[in-house]
N, C-alpha and C. Protein backbone atom coordinates (compact mmCIF):
# COMPACT_ATOMS: atom_id res chain seq x y z
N UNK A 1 -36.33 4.03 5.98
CA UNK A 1 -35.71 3.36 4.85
C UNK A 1 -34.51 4.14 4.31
N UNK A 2 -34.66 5.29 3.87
CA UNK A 2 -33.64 6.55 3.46
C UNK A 2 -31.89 6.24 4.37
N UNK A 3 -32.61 6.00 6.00
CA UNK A 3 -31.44 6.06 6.65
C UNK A 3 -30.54 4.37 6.42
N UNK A 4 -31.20 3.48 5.97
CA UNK A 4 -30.95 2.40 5.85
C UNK A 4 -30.11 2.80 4.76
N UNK A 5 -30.21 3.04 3.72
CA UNK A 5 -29.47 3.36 2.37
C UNK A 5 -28.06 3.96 2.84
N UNK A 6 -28.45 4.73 3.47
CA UNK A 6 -27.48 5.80 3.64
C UNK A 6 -25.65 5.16 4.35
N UNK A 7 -26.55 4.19 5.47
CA UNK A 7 -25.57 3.75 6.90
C UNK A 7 -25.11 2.68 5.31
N UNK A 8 -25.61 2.00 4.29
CA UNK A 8 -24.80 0.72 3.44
C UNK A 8 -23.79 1.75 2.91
N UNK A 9 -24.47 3.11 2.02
CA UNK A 9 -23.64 3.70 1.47
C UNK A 9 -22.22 4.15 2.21
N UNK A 10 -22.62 4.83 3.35
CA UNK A 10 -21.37 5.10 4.27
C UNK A 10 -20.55 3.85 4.57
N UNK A 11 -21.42 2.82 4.61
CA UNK A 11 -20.31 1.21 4.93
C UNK A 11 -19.13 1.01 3.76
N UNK A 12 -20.24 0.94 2.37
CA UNK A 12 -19.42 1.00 0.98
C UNK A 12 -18.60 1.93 0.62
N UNK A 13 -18.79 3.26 1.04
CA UNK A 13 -17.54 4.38 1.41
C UNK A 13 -16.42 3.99 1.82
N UNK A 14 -16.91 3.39 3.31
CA UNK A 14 -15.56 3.09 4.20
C UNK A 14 -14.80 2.34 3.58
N UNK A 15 -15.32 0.96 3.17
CA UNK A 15 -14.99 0.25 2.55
C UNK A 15 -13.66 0.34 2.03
N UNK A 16 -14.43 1.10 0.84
CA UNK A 16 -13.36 1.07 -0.41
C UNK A 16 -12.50 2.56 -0.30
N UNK A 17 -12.04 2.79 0.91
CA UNK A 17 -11.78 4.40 1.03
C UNK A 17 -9.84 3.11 0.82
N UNK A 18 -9.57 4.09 -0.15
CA UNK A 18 -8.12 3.47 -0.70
C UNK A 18 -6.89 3.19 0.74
N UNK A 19 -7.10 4.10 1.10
CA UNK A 19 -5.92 3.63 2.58
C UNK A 19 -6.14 2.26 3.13
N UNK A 20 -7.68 2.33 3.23
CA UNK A 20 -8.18 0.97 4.02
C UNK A 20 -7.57 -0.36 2.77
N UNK A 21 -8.05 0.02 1.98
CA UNK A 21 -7.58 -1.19 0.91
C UNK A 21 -6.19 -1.39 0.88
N UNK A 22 -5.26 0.07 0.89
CA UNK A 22 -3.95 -0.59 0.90
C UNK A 22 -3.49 -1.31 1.94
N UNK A 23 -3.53 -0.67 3.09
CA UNK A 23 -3.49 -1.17 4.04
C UNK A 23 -3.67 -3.39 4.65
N UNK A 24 -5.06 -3.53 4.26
CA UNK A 24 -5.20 -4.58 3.87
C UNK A 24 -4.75 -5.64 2.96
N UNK A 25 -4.49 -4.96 1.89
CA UNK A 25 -3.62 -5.45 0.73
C UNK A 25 -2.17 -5.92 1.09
N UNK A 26 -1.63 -4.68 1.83
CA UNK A 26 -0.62 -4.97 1.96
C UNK A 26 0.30 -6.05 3.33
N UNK A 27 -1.10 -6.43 4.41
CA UNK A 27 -0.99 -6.69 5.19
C UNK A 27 -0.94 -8.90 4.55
N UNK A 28 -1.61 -8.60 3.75
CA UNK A 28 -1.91 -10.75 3.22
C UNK A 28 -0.98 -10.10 2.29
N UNK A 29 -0.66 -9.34 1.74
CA UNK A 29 0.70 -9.49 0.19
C UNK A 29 1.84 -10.00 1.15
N UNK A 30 1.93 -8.91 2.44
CA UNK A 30 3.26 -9.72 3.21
C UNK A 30 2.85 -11.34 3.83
N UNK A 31 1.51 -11.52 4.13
CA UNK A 31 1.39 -12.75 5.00
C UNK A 31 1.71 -13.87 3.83
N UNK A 32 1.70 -13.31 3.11
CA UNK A 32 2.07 -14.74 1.62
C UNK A 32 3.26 -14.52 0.77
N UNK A 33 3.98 -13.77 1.40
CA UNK A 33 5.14 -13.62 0.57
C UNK A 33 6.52 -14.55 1.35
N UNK A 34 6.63 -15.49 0.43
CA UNK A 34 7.97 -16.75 1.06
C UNK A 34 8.73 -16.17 2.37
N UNK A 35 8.94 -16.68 3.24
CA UNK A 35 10.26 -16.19 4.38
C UNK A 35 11.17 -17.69 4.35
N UNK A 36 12.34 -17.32 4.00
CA UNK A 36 13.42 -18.09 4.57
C UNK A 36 14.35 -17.10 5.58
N UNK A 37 15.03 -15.62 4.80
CA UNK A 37 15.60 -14.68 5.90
C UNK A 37 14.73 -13.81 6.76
N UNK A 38 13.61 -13.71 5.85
CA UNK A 38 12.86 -12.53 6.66
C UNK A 38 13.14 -11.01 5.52
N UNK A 39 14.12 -11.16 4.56
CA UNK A 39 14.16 -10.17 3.86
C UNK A 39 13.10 -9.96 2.96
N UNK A 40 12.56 -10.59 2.11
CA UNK A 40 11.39 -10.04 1.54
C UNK A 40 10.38 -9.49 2.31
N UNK A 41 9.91 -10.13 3.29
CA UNK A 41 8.61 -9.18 4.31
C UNK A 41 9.33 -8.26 4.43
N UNK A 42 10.75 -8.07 4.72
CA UNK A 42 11.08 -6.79 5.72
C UNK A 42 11.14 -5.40 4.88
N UNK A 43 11.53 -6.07 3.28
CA UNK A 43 11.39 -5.03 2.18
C UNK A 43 10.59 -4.89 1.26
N UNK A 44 9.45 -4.96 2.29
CA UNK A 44 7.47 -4.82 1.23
C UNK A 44 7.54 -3.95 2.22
N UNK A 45 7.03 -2.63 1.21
CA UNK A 45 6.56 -1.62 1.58
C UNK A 45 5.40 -0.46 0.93
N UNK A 46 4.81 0.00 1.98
CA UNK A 46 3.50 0.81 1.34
C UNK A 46 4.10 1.97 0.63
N UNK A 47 3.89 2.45 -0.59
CA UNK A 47 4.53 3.67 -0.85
C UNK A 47 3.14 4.67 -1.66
N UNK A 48 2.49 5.19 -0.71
CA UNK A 48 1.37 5.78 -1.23
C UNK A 48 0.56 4.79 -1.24
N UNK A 49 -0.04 4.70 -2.44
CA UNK A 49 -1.37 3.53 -2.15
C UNK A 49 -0.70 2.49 -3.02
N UNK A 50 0.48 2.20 -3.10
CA UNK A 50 0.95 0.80 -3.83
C UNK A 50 2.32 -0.25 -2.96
N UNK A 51 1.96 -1.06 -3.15
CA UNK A 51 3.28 -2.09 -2.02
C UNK A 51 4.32 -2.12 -2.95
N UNK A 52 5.73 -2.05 -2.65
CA UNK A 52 6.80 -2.07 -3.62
C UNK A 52 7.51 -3.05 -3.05
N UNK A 53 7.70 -3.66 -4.29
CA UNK A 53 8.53 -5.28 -2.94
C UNK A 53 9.73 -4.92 -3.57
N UNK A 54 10.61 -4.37 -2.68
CA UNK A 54 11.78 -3.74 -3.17
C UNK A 54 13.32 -4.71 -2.65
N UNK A 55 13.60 -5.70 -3.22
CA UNK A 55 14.44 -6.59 -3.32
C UNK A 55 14.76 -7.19 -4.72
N UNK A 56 16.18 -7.83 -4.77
CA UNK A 56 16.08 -8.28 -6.37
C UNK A 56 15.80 -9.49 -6.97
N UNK A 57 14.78 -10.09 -6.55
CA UNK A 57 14.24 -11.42 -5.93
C UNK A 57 12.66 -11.39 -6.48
N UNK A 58 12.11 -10.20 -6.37
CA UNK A 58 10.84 -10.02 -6.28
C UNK A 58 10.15 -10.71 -7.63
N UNK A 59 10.89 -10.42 -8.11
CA UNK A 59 10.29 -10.80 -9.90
C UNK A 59 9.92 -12.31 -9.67
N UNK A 60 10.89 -12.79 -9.46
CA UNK A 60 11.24 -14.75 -9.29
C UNK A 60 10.01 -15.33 -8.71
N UNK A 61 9.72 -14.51 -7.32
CA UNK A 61 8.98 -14.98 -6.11
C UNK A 61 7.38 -14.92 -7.20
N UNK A 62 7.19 -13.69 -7.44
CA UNK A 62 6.25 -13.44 -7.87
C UNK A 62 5.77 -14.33 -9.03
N UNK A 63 6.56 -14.75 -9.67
CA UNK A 63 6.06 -15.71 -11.13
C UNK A 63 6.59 -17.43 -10.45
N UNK A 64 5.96 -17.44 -9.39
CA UNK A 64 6.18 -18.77 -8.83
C UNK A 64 7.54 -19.57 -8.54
N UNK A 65 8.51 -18.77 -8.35
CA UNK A 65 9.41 -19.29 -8.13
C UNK A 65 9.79 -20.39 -6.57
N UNK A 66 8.90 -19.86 -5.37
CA UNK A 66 9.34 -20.63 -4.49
C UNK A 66 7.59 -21.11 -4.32
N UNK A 67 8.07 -22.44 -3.83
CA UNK A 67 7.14 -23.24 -3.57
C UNK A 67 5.95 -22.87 -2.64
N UNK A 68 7.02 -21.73 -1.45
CA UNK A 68 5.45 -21.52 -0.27
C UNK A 68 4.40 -20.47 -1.13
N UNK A 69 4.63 -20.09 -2.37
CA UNK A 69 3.93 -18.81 -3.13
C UNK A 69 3.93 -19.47 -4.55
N UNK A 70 3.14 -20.68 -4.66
CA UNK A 70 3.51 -20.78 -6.06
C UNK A 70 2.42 -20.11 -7.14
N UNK A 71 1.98 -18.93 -6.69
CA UNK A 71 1.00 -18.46 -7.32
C UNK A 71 1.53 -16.71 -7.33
N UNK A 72 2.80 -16.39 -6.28
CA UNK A 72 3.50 -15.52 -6.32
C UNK A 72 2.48 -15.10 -5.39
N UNK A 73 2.74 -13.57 -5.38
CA UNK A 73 1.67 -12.69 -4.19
C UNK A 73 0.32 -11.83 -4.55
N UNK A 74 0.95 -11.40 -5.19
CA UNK A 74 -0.17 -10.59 -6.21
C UNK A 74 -1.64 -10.99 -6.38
N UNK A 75 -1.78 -11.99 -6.82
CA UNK A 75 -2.92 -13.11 -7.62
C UNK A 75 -3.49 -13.13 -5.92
N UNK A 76 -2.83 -13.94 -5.05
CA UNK A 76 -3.75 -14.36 -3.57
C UNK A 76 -4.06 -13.07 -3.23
N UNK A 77 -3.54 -11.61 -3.82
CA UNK A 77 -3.80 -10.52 -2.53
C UNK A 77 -4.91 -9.95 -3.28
N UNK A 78 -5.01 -9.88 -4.35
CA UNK A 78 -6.19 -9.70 -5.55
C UNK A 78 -7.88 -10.51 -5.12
N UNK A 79 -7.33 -11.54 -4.97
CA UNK A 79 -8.36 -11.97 -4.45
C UNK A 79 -8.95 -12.08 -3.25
N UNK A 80 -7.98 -12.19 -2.10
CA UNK A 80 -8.13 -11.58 -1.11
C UNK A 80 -9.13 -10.26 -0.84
N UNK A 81 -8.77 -9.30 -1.42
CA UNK A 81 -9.22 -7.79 -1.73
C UNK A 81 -10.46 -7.91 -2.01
N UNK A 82 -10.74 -8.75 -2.96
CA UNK A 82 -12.35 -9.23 -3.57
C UNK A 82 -13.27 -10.05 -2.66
N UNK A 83 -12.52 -10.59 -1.80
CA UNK A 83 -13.19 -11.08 -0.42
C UNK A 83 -13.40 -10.38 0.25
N UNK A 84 -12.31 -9.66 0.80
CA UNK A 84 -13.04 -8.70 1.77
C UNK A 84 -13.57 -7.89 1.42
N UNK A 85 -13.74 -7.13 0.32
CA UNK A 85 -14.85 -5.95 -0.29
C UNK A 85 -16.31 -6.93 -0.20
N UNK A 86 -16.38 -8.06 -0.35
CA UNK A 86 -17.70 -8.54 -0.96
C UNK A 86 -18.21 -8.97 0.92
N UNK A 87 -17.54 -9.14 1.70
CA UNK A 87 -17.38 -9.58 3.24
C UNK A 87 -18.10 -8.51 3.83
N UNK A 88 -16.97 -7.53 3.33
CA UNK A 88 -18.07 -5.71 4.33
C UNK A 88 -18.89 -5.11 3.49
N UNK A 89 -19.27 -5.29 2.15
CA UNK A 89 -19.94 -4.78 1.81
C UNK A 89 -21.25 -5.54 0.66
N UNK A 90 -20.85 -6.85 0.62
CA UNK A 90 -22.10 -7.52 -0.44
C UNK A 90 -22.04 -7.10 -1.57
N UNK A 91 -21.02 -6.01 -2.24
CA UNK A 91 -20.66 -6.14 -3.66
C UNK A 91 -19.60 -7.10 -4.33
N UNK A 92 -19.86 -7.73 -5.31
CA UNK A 92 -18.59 -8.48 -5.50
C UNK A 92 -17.76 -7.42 -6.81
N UNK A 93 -16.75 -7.55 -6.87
CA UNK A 93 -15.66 -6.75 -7.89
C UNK A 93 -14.87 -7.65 -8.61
């Protein structure tokens, strides 16, 4: 039983070990962020453990400005995040 505990705990470790999260995060923040040039995906970037959508656009996109994101990125990658934590590990957040 002990080792049973142990292998969830090490799962829930992995889990939530922050690289893995950014990583993920940042992988659906780009899959939902509008493309008409390709410049916004191309200027989302990981900077430590946070995505910087570094264009002068970002604000707009984000508070629903284009139709393919009308919820912006943030909000879907948030929840996203809460899916897959609750997916590998059966906690919800």
């Amino acid at each position: 039983m002990p080792n049973n505990i142990t292998n969830r705990l090490n799962n829930v470790l992995s889990t939530l070990n922050s690289n893995k999260l950014t990583n993920e995060a940042y992988k659906h923040f780009v899959s939902v962020t509008p493309i008409r040039s390709g410049n916004a995906r191309r200027n989302t970037t990981i900077v430590g453990n946070s995505i910087e959508a570094n264009y002068p656009y970002a604000e707009r996109l984000e508070t629903g400005y284009s139709k393919q994101a009308p919820k912006g990125m943030t909000e879907p990658t948030i929840e996203h995040i809460r899916n897959y934590v609750y997916i590998k590990t059966g906690i919800r957040i």
